[in-house]
PDB file of N, CA and C in Angstrom:
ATOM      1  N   UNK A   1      29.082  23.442  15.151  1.00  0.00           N
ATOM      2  CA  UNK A   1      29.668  22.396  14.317  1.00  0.00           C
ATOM      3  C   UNK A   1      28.717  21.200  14.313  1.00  0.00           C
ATOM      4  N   UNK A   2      28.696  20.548  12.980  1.00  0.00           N
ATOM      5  CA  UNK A   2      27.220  19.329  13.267  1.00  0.00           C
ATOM      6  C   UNK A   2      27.980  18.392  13.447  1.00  0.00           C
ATOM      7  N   UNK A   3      27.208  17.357  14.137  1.00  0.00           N
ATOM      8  CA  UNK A   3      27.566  15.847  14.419  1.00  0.00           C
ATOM      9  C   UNK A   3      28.241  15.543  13.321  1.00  0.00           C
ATOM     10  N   UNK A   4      29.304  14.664  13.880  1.00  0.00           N
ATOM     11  CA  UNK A   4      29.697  13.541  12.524  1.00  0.00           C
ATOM     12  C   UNK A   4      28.892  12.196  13.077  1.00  0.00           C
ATOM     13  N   UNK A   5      28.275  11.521  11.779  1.00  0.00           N
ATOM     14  CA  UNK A   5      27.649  10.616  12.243  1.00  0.00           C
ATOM     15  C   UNK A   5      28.333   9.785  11.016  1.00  0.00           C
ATOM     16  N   UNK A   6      28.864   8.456  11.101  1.00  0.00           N
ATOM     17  CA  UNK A   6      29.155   7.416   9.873  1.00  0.00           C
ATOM     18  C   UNK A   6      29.086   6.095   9.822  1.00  0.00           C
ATOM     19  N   UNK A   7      28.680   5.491   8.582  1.00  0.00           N
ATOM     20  CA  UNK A   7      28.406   3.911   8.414  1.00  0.00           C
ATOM     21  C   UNK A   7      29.277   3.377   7.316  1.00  0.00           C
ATOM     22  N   UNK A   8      29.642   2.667   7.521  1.00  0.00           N
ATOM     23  CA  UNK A   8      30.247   1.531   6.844  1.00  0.00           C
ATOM     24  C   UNK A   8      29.625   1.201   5.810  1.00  0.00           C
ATOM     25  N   UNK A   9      30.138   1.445   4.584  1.00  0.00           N
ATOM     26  CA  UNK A   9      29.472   0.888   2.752  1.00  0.00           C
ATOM     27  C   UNK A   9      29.827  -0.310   2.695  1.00  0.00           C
ATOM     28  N   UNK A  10      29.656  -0.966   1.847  1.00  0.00           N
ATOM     29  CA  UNK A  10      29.899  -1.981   1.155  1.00  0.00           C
ATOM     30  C   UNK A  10      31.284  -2.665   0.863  1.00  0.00           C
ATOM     31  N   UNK A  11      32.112  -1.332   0.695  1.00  0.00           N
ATOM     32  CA  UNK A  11      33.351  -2.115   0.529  1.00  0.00           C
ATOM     33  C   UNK A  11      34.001  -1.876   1.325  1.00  0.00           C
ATOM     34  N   UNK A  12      33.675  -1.392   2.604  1.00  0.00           N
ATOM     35  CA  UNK A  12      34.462  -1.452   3.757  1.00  0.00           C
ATOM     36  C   UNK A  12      34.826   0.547   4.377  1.00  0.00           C
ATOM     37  N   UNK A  13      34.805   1.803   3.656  1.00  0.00           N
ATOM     38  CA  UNK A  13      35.077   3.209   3.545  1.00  0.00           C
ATOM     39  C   UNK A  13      33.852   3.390   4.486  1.00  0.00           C
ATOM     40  N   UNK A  14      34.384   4.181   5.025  1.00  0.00           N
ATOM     41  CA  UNK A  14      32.940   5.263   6.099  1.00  0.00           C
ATOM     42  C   UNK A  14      32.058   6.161   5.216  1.00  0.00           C
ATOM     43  N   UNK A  15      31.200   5.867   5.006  1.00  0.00           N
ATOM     44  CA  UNK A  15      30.469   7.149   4.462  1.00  0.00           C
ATOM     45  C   UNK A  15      29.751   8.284   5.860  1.00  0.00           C
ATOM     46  N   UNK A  16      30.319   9.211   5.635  1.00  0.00           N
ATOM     47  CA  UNK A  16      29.701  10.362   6.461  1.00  0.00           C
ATOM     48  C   UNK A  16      28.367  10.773   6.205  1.00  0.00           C
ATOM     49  N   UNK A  17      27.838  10.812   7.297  1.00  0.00           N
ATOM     50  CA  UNK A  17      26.448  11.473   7.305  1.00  0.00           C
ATOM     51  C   UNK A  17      26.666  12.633   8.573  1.00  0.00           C
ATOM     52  N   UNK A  18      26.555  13.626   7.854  1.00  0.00           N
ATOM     53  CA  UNK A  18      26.977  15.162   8.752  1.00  0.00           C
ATOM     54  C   UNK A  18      25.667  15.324   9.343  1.00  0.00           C
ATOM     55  N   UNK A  19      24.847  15.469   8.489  1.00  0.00           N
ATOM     56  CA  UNK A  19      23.091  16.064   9.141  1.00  0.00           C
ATOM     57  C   UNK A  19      22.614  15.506   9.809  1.00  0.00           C
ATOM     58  N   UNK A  20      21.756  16.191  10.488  1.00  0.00           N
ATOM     59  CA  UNK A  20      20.932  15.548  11.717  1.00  0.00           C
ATOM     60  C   UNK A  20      19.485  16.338  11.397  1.00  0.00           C
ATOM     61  N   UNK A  21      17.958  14.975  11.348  1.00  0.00           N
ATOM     62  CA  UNK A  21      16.767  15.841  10.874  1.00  0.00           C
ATOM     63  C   UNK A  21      16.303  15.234  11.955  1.00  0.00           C
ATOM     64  N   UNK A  22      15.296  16.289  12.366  1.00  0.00           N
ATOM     65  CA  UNK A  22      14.532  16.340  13.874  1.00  0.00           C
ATOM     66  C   UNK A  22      12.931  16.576  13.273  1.00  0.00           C
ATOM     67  N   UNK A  23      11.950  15.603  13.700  1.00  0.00           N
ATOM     68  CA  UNK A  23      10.607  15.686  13.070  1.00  0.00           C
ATOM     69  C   UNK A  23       9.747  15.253  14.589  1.00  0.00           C
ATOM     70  N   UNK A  24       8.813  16.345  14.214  1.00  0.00           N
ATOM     71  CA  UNK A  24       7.670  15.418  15.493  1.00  0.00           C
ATOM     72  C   UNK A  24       6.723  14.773  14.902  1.00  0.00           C
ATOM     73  N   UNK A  25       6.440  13.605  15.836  1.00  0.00           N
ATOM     74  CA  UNK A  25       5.565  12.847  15.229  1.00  0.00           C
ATOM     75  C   UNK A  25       3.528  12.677  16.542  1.00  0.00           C
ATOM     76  N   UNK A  26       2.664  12.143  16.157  1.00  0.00           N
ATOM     77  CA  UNK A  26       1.723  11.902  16.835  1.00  0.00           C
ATOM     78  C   UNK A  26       2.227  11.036  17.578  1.00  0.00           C
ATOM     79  N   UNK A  27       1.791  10.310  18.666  1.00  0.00           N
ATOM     80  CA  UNK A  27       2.231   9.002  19.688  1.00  0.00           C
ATOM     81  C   UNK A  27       1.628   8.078  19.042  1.00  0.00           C
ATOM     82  N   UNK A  28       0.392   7.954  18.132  1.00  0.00           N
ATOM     83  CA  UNK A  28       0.457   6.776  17.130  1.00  0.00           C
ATOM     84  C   UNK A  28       1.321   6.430  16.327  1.00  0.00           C
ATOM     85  N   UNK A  29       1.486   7.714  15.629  1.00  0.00           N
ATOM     86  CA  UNK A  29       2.070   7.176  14.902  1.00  0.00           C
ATOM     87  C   UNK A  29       4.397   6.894  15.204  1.00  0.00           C
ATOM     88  N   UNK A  30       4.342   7.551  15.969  1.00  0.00           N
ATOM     89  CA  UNK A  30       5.854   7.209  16.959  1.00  0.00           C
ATOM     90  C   UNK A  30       5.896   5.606  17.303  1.00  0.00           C
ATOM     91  N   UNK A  31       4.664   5.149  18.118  1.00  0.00           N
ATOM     92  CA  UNK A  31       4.505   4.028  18.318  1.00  0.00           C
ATOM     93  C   UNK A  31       4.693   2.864  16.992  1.00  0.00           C
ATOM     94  N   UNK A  32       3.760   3.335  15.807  1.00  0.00           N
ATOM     95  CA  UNK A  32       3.602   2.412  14.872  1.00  0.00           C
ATOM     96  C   UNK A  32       4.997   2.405  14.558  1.00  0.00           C
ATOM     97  N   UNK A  33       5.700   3.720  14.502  1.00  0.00           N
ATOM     98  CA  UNK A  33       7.282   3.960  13.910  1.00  0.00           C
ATOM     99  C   UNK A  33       8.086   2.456  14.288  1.00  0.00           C
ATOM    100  N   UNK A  34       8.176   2.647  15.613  1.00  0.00           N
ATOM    101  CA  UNK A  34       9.039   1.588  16.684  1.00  0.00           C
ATOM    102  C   UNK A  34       8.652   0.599  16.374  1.00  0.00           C
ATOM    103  N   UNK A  35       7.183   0.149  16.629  1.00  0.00           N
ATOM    104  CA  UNK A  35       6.885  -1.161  16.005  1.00  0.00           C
ATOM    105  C   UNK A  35       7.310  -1.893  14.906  1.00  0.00           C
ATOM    106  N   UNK A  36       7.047  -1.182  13.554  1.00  0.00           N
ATOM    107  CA  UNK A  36       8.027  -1.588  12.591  1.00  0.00           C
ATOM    108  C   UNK A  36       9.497  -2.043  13.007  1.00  0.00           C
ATOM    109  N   UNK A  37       9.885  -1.168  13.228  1.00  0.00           N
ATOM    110  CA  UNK A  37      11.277  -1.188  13.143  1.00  0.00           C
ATOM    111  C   UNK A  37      11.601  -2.152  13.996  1.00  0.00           C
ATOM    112  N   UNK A  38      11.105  -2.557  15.441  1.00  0.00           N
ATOM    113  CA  UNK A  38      11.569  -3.640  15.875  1.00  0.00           C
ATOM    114  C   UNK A  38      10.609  -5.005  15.400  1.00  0.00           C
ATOM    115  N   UNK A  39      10.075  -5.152  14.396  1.00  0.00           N
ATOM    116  CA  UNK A  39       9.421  -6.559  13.877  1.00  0.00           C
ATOM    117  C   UNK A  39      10.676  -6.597  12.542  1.00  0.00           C
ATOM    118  N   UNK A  40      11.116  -5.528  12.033  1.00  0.00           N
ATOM    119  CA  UNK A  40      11.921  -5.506  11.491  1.00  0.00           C
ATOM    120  C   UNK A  40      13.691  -5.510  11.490  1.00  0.00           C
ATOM    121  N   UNK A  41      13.926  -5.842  12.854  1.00  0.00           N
ATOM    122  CA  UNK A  41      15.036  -6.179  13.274  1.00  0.00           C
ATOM    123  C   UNK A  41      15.745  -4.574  13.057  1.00  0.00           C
ATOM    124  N   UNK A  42      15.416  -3.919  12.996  1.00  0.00           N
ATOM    125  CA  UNK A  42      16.309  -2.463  12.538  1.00  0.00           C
ATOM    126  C   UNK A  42      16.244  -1.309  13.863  1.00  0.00           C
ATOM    127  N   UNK A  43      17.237  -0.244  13.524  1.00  0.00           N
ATOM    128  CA  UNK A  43      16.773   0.784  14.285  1.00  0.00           C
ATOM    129  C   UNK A  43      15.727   1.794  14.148  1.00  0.00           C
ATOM    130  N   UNK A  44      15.461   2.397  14.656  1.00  0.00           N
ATOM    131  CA  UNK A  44      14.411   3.256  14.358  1.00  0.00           C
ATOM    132  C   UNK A  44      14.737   4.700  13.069  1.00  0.00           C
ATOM    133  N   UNK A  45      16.323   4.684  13.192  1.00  0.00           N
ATOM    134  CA  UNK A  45      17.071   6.046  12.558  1.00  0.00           C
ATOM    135  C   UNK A  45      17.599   4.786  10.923  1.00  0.00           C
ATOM    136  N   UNK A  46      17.524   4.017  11.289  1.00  0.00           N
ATOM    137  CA  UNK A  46      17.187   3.645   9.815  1.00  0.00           C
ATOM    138  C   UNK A  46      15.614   3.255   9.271  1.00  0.00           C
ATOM    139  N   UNK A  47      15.028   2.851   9.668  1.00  0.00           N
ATOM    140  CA  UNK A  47      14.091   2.841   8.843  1.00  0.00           C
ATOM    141  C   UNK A  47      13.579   4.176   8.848  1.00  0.00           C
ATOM    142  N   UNK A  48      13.691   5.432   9.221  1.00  0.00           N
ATOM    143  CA  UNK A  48      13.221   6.608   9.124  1.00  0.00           C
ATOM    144  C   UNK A  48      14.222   6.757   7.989  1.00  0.00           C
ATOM    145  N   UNK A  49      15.580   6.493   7.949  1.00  0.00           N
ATOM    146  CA  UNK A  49      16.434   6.988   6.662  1.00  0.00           C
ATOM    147  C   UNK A  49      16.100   6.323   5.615  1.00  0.00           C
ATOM    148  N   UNK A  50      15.765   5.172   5.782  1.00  0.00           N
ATOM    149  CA  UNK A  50      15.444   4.060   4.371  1.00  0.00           C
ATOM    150  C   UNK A  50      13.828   4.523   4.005  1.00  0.00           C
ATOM    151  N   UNK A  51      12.986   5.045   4.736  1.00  0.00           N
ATOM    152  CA  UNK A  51      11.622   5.438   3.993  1.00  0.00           C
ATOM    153  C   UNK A  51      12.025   6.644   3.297  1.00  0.00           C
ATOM    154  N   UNK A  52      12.718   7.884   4.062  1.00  0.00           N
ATOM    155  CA  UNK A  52      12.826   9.167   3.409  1.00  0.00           C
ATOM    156  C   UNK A  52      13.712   9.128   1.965  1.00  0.00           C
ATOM    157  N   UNK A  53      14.757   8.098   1.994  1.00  0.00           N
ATOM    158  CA  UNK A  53      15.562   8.122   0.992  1.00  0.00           C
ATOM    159  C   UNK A  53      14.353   7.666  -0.272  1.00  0.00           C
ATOM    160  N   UNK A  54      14.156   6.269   0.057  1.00  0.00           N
ATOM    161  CA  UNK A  54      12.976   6.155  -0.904  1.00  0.00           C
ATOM    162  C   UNK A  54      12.145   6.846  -1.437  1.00  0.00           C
ATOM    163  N   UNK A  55      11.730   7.567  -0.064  1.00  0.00           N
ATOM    164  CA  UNK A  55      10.425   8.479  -1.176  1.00  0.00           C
ATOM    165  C   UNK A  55      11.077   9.714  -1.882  1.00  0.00           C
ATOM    166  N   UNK A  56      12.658  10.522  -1.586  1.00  0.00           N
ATOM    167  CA  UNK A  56      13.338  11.002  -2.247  1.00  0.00           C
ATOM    168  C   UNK A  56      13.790  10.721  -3.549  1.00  0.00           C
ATOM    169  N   UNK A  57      13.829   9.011  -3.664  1.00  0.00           N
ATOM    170  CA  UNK A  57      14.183   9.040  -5.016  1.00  0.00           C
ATOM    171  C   UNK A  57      13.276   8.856  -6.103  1.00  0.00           C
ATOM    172  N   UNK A  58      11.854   8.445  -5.294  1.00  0.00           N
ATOM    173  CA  UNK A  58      10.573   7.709  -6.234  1.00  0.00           C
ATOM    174  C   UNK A  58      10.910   6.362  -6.222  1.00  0.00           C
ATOM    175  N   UNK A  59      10.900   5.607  -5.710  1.00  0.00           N
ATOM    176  CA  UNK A  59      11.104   4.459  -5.603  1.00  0.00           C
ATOM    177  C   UNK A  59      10.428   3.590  -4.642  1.00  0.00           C
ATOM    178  N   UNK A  60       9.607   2.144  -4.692  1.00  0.00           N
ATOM    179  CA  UNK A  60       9.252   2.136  -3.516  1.00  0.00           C
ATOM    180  C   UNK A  60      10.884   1.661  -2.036  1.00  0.00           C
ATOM    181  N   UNK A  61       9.814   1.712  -0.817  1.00  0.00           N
ATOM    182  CA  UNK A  61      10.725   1.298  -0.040  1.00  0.00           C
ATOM    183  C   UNK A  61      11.100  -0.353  -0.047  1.00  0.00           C
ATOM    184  N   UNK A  62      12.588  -0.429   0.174  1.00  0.00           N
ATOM    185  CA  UNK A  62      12.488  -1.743   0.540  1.00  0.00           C
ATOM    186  C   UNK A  62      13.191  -2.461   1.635  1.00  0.00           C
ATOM    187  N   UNK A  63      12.681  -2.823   2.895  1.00  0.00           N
ATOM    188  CA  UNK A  63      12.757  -2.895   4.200  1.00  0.00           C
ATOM    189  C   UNK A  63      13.375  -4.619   4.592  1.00  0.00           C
ATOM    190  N   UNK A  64      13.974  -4.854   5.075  1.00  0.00           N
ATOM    191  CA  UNK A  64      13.973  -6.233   5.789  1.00  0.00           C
ATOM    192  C   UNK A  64      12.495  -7.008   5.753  1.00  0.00           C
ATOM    193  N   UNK A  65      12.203  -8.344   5.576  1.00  0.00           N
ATOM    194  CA  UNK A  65      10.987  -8.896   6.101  1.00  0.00           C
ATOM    195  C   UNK A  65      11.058  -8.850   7.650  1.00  0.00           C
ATOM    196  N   UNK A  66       9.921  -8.758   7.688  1.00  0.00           N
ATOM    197  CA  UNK A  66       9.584  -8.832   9.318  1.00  0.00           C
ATOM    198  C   UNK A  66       9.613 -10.398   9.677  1.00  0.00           C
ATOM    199  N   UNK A  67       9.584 -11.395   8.644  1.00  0.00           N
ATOM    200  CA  UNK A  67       9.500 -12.946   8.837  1.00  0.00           C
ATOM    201  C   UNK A  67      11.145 -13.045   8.469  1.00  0.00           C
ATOM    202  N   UNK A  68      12.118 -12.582   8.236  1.00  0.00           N
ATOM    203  CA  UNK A  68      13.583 -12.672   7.429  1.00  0.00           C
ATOM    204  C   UNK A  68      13.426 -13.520   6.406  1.00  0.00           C
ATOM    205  N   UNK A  69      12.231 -13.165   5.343  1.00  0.00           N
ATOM    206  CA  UNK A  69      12.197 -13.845   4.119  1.00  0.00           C
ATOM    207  C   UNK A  69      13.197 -12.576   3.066  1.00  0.00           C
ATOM    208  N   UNK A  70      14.283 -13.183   2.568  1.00  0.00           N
ATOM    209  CA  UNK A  70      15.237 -12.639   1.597  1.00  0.00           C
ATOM    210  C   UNK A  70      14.891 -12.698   0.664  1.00  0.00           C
ATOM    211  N   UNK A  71      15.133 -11.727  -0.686  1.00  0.00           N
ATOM    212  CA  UNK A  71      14.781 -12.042  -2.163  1.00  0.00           C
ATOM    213  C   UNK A  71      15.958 -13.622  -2.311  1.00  0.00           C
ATOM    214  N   UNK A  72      17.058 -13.889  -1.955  1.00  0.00           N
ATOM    215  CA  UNK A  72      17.134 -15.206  -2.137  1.00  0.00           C
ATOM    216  C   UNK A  72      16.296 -16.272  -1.634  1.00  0.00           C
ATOM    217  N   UNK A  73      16.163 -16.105  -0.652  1.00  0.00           N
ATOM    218  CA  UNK A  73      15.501 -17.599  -0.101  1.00  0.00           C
ATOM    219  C   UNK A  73      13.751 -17.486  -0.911  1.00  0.00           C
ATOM    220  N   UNK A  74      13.490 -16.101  -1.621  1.00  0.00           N
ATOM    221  CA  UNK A  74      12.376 -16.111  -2.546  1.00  0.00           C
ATOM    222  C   UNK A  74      12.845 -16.488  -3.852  1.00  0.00           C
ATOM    223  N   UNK A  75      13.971 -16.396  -4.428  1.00  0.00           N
ATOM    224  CA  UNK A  75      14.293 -16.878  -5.584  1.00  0.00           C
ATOM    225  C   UNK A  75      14.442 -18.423  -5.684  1.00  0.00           C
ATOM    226  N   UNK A  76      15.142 -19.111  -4.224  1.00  0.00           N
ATOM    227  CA  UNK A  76      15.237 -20.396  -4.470  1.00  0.00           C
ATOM    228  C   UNK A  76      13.920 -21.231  -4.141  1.00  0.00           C
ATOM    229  N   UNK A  77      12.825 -20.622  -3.527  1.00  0.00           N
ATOM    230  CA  UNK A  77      11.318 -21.381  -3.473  1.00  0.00           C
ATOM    231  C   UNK A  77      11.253 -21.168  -5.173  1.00  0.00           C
ATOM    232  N   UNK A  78      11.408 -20.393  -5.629  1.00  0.00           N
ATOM    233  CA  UNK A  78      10.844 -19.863  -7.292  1.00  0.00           C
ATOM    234  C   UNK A  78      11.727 -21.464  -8.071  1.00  0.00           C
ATOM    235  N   UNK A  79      13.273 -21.262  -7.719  1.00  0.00           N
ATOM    236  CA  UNK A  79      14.027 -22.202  -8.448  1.00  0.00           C
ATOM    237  C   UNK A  79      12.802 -23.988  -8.304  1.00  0.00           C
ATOM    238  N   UNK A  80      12.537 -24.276  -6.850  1.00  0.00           N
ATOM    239  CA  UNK A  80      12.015 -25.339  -6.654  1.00  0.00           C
ATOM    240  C   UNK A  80      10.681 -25.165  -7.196  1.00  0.00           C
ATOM    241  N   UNK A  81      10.151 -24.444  -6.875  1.00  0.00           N
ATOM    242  CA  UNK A  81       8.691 -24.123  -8.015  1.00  0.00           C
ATOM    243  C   UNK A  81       8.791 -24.776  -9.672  1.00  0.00           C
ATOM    244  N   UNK A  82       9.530 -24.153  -9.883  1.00  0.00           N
ATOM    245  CA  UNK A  82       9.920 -24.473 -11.491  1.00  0.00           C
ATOM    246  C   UNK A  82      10.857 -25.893 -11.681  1.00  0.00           C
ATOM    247  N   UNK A  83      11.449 -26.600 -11.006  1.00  0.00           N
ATOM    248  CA  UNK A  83      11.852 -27.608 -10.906  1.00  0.00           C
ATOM    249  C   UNK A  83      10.739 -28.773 -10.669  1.00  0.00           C
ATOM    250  N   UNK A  84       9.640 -28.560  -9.836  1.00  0.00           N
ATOM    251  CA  UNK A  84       8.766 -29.283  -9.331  1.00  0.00           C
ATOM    252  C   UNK A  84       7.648 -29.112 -11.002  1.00  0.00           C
ATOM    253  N   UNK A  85       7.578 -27.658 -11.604  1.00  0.00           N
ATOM    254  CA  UNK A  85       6.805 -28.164 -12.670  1.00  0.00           C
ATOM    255  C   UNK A  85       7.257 -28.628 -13.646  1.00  0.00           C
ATOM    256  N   UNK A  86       8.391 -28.973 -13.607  1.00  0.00           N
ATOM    257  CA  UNK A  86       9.070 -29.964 -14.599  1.00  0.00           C
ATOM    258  C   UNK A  86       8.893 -31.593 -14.704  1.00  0.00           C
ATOM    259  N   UNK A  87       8.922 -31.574 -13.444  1.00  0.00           N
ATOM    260  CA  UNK A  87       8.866 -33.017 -13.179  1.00  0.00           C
ATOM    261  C   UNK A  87       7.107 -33.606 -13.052  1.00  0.00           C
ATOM    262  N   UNK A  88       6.174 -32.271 -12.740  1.00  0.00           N
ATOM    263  CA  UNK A  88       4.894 -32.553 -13.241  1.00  0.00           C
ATOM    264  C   UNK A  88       4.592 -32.643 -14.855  1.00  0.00           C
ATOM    265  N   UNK A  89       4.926 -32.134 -15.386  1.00  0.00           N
ATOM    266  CA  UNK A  89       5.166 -31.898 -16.262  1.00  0.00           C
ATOM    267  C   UNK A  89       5.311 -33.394 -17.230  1.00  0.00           C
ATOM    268  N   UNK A  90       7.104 -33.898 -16.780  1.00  0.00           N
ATOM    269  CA  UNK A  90       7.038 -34.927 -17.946  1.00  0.00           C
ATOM    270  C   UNK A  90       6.569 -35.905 -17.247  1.00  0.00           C
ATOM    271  N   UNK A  91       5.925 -36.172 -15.982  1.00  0.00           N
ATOM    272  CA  UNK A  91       4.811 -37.489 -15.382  1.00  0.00           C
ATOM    273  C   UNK A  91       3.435 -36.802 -16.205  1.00  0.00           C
ATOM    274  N   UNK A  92       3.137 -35.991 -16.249  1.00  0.00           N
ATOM    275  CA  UNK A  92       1.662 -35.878 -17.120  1.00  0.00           C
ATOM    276  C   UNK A  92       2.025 -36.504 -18.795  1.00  0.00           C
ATOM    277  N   UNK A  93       3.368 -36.616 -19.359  1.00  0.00           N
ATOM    278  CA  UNK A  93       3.216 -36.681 -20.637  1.00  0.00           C
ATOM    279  C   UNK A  93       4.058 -38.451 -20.412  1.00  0.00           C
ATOM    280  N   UNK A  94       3.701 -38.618 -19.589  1.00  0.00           N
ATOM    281  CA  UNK A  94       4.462 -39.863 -19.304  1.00  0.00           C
ATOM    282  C   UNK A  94       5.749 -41.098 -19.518  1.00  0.00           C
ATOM    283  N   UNK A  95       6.710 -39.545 -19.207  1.00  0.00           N
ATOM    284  CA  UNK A  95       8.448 -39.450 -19.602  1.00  0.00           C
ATOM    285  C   UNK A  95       8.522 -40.579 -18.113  1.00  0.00           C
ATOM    286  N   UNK A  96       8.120 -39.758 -16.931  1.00  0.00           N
ATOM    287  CA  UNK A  96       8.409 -40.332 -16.039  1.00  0.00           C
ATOM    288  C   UNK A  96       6.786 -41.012 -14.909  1.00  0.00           C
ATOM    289  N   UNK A  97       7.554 -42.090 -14.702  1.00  0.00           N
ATOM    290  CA  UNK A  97       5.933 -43.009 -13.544  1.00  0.00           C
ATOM    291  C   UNK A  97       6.224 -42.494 -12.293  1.00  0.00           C
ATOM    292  N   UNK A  98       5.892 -41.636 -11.672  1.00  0.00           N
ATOM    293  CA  UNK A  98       5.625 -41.194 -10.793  1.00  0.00           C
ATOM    294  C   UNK A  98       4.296 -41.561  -9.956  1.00  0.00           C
ATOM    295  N   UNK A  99       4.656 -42.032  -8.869  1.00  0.00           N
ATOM    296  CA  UNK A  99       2.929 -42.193  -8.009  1.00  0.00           C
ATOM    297  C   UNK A  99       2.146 -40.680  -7.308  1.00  0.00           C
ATOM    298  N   UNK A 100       1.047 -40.805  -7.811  1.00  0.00           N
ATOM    299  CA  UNK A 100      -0.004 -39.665  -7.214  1.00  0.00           C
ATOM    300  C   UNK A 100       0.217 -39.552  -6.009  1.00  0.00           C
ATOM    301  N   UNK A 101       0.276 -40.252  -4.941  1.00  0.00           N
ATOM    302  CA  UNK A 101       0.779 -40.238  -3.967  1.00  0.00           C
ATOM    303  C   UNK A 101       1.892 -39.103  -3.802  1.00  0.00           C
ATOM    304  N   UNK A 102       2.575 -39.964  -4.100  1.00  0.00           N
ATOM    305  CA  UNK A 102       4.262 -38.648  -4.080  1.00  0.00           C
ATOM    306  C   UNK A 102       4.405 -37.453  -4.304  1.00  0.00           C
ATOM    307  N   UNK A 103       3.059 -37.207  -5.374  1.00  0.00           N
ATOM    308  CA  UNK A 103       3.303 -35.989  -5.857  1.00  0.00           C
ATOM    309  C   UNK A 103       2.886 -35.073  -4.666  1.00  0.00           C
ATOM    310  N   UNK A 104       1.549 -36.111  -3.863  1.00  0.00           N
ATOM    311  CA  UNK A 104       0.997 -35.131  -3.563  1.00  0.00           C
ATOM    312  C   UNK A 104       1.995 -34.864  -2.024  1.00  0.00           C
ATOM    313  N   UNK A 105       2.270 -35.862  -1.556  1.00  0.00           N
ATOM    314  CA  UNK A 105       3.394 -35.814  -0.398  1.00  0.00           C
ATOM    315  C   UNK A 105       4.117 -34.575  -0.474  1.00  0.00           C
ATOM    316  N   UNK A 106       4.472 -34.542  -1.658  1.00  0.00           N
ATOM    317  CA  UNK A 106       5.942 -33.489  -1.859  1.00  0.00           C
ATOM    318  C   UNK A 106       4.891 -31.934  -2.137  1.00  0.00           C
ATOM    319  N   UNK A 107       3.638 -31.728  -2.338  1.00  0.00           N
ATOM    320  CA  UNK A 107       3.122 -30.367  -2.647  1.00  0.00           C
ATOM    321  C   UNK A 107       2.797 -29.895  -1.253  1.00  0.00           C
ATOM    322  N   UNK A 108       2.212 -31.447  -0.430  1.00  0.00           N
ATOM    323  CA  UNK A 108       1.865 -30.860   0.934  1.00  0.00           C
ATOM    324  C   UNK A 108       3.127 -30.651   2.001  1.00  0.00           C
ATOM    325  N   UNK A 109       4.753 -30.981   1.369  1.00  0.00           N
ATOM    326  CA  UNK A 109       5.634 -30.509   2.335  1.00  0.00           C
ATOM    327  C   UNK A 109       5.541 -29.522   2.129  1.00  0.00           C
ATOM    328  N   UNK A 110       5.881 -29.050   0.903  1.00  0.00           N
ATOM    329  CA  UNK A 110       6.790 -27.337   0.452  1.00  0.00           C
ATOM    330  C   UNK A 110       5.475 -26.677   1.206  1.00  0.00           C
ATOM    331  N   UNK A 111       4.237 -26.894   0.992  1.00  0.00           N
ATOM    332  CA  UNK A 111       2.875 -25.913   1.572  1.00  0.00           C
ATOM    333  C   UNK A 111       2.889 -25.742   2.991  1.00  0.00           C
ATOM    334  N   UNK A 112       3.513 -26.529   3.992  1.00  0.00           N
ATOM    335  CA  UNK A 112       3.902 -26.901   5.324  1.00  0.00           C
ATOM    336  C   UNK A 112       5.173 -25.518   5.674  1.00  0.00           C
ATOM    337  N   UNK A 113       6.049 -26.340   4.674  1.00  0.00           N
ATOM    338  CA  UNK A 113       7.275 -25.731   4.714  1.00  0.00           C
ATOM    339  C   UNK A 113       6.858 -23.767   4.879  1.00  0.00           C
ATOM    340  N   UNK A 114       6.070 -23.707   3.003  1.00  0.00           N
ATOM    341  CA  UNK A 114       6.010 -21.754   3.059  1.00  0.00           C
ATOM    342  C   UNK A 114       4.395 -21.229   4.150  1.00  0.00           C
ATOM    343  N   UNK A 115       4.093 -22.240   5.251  1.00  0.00           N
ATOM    344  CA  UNK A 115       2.965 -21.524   5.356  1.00  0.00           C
ATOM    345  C   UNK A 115       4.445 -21.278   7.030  1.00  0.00           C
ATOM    346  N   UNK A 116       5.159 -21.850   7.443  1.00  0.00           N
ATOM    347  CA  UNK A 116       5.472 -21.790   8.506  1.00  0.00           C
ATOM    348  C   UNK A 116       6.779 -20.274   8.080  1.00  0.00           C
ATOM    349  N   UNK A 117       6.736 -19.636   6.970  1.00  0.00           N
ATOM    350  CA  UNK A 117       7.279 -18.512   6.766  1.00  0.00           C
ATOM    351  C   UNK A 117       6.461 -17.105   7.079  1.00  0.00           C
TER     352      UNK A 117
END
């Protein structure tokens, strides 16, 4: 009889995972395995499930950051990106007086800010 093995979806239902796949690997590359997976906050039996699923479907993989940079917290640098060339923007056409100074204050935070990501 095979393992029952199950995780929790999205809306709360167990999804069953019956199978169990057994692979050998080199000790490099076992090692590199683990490594990932713990820079990646994960277990090792998921990121082995999240690469195989991927390359099952053709798709690339897509893993946790190893820094916990989220496609949100990448969408809202994008939002301030585009907010910031706005406001360059109407100081070049001279809507608004803005000091050179400031501008540059505020390019060398956010650069502070995404180099410490």
């Amino acid at each position: 009889m095979p393992r029952r093995c199950s995780k929790r979806a999205a809306q709360g239902e167990k999804v069953v995972q019956p199978r169990f796949l057994k692979a050998r690997l080199s000790e490099d590359d076992h090692r590199q395995m683990h490594r990932i997976a713990a820079e990646r906050g994960i277990k090792i039996s998921r990121l082995t499930r999240t690469i195989l699923q991927a390359h099952l479907k053709g798709i690339p993989v897509r893993l946790p950051h190893p820094h916990g940079i989220t496609d949100e917290l990448v969408h809202q640098l994008a939002r301030i990106g585009n907010n910031l060339n706005q406001l360059a923007h109407q100081a070049n056409i001279g809507y608004v007086a803005v000091p050179m100074q400031e501008i540059r204050s505020c390019i060398d935070a956010i650069n502070q800010k995404v180099a410490q990501l």
